[in-house]
Protein backbone atom coordinates (compact mmCIF):
# COMPACT_ATOMS: atom_id res chain seq x y z
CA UNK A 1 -2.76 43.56 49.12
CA UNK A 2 -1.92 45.42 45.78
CA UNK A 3 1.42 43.25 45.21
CA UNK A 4 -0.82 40.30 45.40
CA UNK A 5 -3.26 41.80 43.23
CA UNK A 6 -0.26 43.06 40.61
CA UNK A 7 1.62 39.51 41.06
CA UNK A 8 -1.59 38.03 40.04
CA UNK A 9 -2.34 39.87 37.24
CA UNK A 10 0.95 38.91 35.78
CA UNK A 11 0.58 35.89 36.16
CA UNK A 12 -2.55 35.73 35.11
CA UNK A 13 -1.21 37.85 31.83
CA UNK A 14 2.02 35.32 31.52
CA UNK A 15 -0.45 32.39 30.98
CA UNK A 16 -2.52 34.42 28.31
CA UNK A 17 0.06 35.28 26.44
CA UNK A 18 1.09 31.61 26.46
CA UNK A 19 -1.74 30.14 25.85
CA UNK A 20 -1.82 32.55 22.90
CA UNK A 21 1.84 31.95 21.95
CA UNK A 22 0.69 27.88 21.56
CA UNK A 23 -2.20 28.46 19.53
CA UNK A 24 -0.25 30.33 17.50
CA UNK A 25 1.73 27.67 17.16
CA UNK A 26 -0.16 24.76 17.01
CA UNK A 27 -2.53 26.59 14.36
CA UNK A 28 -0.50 26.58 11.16
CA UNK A 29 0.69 22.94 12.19
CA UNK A 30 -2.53 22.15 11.80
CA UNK A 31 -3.28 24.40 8.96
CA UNK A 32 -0.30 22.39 7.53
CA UNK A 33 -1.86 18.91 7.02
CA UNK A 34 -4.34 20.13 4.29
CA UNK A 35 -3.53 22.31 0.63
CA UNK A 36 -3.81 21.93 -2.68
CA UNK A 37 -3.01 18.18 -4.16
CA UNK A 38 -0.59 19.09 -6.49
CA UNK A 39 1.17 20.87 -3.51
CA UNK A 40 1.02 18.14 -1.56
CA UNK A 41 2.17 15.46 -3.88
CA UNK A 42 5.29 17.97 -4.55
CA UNK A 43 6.36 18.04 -1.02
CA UNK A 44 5.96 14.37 -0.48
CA UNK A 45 7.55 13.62 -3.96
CA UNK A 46 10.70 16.26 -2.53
CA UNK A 47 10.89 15.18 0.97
CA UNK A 48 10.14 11.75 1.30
CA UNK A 49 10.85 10.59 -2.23
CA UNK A 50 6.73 9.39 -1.96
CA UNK A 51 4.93 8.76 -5.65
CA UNK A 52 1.05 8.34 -5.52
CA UNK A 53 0.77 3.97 -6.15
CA UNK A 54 -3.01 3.85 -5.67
CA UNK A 55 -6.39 5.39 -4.91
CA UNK A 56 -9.81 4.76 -4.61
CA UNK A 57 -13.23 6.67 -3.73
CA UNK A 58 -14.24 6.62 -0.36
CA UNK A 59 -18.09 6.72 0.65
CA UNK A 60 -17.78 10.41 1.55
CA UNK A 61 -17.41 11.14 -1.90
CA UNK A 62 -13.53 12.17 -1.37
CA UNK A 63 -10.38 10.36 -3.17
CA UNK A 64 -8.33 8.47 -0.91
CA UNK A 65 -4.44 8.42 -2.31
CA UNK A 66 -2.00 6.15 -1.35
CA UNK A 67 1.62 7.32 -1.52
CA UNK A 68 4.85 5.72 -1.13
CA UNK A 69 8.59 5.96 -1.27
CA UNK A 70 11.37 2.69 -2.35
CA UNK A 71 12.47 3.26 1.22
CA UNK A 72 8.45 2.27 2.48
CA UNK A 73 7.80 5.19 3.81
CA UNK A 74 3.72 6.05 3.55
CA UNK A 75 1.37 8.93 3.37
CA UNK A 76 -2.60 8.61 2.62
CA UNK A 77 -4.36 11.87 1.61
CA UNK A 78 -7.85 12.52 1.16
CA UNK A 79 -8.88 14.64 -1.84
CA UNK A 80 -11.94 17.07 -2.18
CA UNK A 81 -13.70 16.91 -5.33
CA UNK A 82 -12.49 20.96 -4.53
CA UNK A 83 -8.56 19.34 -5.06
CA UNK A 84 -7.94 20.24 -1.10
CA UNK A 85 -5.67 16.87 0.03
CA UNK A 86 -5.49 16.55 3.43
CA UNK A 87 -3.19 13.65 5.44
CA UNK A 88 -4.82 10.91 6.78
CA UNK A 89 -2.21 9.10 7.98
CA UNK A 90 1.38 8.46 7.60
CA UNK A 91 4.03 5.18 8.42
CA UNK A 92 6.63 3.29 7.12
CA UNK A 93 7.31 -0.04 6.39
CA UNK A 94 5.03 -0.53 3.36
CA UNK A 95 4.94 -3.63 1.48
CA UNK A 96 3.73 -3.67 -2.14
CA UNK A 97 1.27 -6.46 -2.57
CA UNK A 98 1.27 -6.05 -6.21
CA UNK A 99 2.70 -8.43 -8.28
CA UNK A 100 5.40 -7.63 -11.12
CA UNK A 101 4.21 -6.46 -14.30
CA UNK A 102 4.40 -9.54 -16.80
CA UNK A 103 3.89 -11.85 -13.18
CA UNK A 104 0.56 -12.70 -13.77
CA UNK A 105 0.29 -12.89 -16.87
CA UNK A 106 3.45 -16.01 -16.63
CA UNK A 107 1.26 -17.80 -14.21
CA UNK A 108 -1.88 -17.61 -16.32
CA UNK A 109 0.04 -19.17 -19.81
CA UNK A 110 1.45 -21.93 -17.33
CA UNK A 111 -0.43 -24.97 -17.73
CA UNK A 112 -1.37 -26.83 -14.99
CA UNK A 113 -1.32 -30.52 -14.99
């Protein structure tokens, strides 16, 4: 009876100290998907070559930014009116949409006939 009782306290005391072992693991991966914007645009800027190409306000009141690298890698952040970013999202295979600079404005001066 008490090596059942001590193997099962072990046990029981393996798995706790697991269990604690992953959350302290998983925590500051976690942690790791928010800081401050200008951190975060550093580290994507370093790392994935990633420049901000676009934002826009989102209803919550927070900054969506769009950032991408020449090799279409993507990240989206959301930014706190506190400057906390925080991934949204990230991918690769980003097209840019945007026409040339001077594009437009040779399609506008073209007359049409």
């Amino acid at each position: 009876m008490t090596s059942f009782l001590t193997h099962g306290l072990r046990r029981s005391r393996t798995m706790i100290v697991s269990a604690a072992a992953l959350c302290a693991l998983a925590a500051p991966a976690m942690a790791a998907q928010c800081a401050p914007r200008e951190q975060v645009a550093k580290t994507l800027a370093s790392n994935f070559n990633e420049k901000p190409v676009g934002m826009g306000l989102a209803d919550s009141g927070a900054l969506v930014v769009i950032f991408t690298s020449p090799a279409g890698t993507w990240t989206a952040a959301s930014v706190s009116a506190e400057g906390t970013a925080c991934v949204l999202g990230v991918g690769d295979g980003w097209t840019d949409l945007t026409p040339p600079v001077g594009a437009m404005a040779q399609t506008e001066s073209t007359p049409t006939r």
